[in-house]
C-alpha atoms as a PDB file:
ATOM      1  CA  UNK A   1       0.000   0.000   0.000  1.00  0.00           C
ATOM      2  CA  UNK A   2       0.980   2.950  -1.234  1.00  0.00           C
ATOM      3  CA  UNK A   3       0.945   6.434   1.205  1.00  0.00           C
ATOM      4  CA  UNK A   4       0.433   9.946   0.238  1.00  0.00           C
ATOM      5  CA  UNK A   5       1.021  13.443   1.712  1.00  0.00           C
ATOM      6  CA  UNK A   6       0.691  16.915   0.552  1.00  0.00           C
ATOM      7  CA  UNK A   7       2.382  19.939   1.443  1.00  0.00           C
ATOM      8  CA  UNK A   8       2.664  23.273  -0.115  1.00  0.00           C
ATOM      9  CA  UNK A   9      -0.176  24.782   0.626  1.00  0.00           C
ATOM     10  CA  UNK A  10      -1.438  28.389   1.889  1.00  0.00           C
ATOM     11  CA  UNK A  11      -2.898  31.460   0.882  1.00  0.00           C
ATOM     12  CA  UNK A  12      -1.380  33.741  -2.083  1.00  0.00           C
ATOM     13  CA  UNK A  13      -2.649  36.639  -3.915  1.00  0.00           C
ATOM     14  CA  UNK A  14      -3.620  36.381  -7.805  1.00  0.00           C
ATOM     15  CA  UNK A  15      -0.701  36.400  -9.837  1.00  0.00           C
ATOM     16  CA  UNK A  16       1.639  34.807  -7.346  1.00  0.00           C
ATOM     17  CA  UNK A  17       3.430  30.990  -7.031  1.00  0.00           C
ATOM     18  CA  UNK A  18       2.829  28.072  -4.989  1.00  0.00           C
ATOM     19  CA  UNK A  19       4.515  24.971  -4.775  1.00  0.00           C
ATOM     20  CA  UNK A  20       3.218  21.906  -3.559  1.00  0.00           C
ATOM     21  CA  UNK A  21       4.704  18.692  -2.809  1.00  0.00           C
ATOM     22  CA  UNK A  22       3.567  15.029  -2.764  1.00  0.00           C
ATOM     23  CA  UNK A  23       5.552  12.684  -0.833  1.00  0.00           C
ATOM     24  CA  UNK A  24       4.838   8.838  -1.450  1.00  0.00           C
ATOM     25  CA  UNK A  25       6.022   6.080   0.873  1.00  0.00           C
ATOM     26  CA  UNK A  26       5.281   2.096   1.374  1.00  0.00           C
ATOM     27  CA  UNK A  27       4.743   0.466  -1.736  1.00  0.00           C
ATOM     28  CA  UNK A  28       6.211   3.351  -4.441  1.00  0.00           C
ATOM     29  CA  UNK A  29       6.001   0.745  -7.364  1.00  0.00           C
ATOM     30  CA  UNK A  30       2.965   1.413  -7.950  1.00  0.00           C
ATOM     31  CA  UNK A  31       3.366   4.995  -8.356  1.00  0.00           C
ATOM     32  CA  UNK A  32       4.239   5.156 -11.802  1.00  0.00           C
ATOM     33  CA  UNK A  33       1.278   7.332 -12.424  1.00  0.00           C
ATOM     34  CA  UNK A  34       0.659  10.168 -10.690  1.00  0.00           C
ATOM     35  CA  UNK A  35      -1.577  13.275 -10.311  1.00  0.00           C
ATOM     36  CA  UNK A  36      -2.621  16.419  -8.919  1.00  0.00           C
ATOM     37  CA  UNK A  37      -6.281  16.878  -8.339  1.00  0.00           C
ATOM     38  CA  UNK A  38      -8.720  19.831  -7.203  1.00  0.00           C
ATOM     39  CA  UNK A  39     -11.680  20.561  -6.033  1.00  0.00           C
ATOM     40  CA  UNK A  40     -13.658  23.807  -5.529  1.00  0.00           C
ATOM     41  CA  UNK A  41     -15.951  24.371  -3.096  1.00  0.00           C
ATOM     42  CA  UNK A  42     -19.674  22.792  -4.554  1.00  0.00           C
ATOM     43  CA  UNK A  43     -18.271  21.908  -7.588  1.00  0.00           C
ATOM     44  CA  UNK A  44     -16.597  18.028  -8.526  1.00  0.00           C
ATOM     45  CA  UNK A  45     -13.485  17.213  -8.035  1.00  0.00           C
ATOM     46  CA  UNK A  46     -11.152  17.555 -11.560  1.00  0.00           C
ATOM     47  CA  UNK A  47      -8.269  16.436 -12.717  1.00  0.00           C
ATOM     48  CA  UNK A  48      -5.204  19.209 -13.128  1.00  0.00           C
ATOM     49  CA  UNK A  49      -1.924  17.806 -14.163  1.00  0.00           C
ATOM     50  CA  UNK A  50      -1.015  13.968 -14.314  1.00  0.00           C
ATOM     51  CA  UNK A  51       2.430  12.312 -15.329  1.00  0.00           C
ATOM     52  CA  UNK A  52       3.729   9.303 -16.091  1.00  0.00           C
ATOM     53  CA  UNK A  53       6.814   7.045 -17.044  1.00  0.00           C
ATOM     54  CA  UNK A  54      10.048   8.760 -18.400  1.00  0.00           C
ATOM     55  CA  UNK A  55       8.377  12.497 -17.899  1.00  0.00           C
ATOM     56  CA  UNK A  56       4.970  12.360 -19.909  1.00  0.00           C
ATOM     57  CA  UNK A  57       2.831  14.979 -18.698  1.00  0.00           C
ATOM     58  CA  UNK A  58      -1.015  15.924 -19.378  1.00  0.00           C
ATOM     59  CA  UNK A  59      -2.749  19.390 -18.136  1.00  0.00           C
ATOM     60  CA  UNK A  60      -6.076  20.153 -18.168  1.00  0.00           C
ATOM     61  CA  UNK A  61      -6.582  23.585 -20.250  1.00  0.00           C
ATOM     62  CA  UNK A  62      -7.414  25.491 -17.252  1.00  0.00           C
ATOM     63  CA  UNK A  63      -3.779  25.283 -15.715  1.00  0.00           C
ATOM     64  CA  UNK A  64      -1.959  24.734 -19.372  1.00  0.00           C
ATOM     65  CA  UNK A  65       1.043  27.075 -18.995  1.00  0.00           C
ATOM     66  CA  UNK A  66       0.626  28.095 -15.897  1.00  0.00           C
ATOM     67  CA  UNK A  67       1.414  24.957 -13.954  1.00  0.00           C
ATOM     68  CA  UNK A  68       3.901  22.339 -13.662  1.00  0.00           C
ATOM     69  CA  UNK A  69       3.905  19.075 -12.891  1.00  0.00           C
ATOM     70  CA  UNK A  70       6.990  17.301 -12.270  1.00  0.00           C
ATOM     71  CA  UNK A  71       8.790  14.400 -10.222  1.00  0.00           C
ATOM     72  CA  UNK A  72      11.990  13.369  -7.991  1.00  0.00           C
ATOM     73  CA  UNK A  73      11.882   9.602  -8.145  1.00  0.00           C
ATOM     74  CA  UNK A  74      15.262   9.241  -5.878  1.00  0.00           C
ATOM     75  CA  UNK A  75      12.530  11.167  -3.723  1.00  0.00           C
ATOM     76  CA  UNK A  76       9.381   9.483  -4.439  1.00  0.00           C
ATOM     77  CA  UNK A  77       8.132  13.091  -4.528  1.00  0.00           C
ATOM     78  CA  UNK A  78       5.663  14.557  -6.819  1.00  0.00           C
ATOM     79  CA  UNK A  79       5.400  18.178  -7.277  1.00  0.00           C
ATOM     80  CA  UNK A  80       2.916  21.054  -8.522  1.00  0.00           C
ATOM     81  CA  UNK A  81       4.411  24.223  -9.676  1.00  0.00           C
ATOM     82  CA  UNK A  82       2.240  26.814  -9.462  1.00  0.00           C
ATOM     83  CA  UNK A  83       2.588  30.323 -11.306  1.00  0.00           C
ATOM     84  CA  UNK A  84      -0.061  32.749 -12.789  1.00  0.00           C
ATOM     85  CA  UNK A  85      -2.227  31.609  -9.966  1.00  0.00           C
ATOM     86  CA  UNK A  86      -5.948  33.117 -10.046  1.00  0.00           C
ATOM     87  CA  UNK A  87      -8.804  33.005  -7.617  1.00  0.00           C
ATOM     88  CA  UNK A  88     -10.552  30.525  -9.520  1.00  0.00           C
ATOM     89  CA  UNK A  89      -7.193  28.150  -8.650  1.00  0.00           C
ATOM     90  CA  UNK A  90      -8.721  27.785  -5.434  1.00  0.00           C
ATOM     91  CA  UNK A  91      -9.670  24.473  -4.377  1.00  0.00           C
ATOM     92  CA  UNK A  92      -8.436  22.154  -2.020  1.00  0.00           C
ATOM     93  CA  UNK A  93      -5.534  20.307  -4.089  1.00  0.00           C
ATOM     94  CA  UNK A  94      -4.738  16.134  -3.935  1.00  0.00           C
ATOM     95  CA  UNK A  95      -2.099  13.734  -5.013  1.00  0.00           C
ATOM     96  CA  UNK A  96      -3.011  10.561  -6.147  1.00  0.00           C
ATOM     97  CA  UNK A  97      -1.633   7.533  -7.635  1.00  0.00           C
ATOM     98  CA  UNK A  98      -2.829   5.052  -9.945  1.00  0.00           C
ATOM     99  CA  UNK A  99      -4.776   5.479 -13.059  1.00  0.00           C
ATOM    100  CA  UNK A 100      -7.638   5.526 -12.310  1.00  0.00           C
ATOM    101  CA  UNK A 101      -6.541   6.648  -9.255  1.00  0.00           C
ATOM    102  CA  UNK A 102      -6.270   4.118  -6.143  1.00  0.00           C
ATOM    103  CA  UNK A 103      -4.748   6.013  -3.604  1.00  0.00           C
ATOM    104  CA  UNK A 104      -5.237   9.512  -2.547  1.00  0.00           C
ATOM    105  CA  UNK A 105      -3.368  11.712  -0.237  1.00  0.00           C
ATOM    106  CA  UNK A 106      -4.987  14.003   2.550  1.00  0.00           C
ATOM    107  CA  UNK A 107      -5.465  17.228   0.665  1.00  0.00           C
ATOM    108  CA  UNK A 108      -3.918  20.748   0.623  1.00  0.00           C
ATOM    109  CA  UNK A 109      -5.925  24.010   0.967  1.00  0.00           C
ATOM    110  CA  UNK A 110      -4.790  26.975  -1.869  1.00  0.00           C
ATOM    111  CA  UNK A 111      -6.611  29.833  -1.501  1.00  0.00           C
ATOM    112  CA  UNK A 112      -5.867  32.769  -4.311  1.00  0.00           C
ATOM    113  CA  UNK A 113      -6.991  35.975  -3.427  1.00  0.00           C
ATOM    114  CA  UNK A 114      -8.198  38.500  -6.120  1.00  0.00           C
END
């Protein structure tokens, strides 16, 4: 079993950066795909940013250019970079692994104020 936890979150104003992290322990083999998902208050959750194998990466459109999702295997860290960020970025943000996704992480609050 695989475990996941966030970091990296907070509060930033529109335009500004966050990074957050996703650390993975226990059984990290069967991280080879992983993702950052969000959801909004009263609204589903969505996927963001996923990669997989040797550095593929998929965004959804809303965060295309802005963010970046990248990894540190020696880590078994997965991280979000965040730039551009606006209010409607806000959403409590989760890791997960597996695709579909099996495990999920505890969530991170970002809150982007206008």
């Amino acid at each position: 079993q695989v475990q996941l936890v966030e970091s990296g979150g907070g509060l930033v104003q529109a335009g500004g950066s966050l990074r957050l992290s996703c650390a993975a322990s226990g059984r990290t083999r069967s991280t080879h795909v992983m993702g950052w998902f969000r959801q909004a208050p009263g609204k589903e959750r969505e996927l963001a940013a996923i990669t997989w194998g040797a550095g593929s990466t998929y965004y959804a459109d809303s965060v295309k250019g802005r963010f970046t999702i990248s990894r540190d295997n020696a880590k078994n860290t997965v991280y979000l970079q965040m730039n551009s960020l606006k209010p409607e970025d806000t959403a409590v943000y989760y890791c997960a692994a597996g695709s579909p996704p099996e495990v999920w992480g505890q969530g991170t609050q970002v809150t982007v104020s206008s």
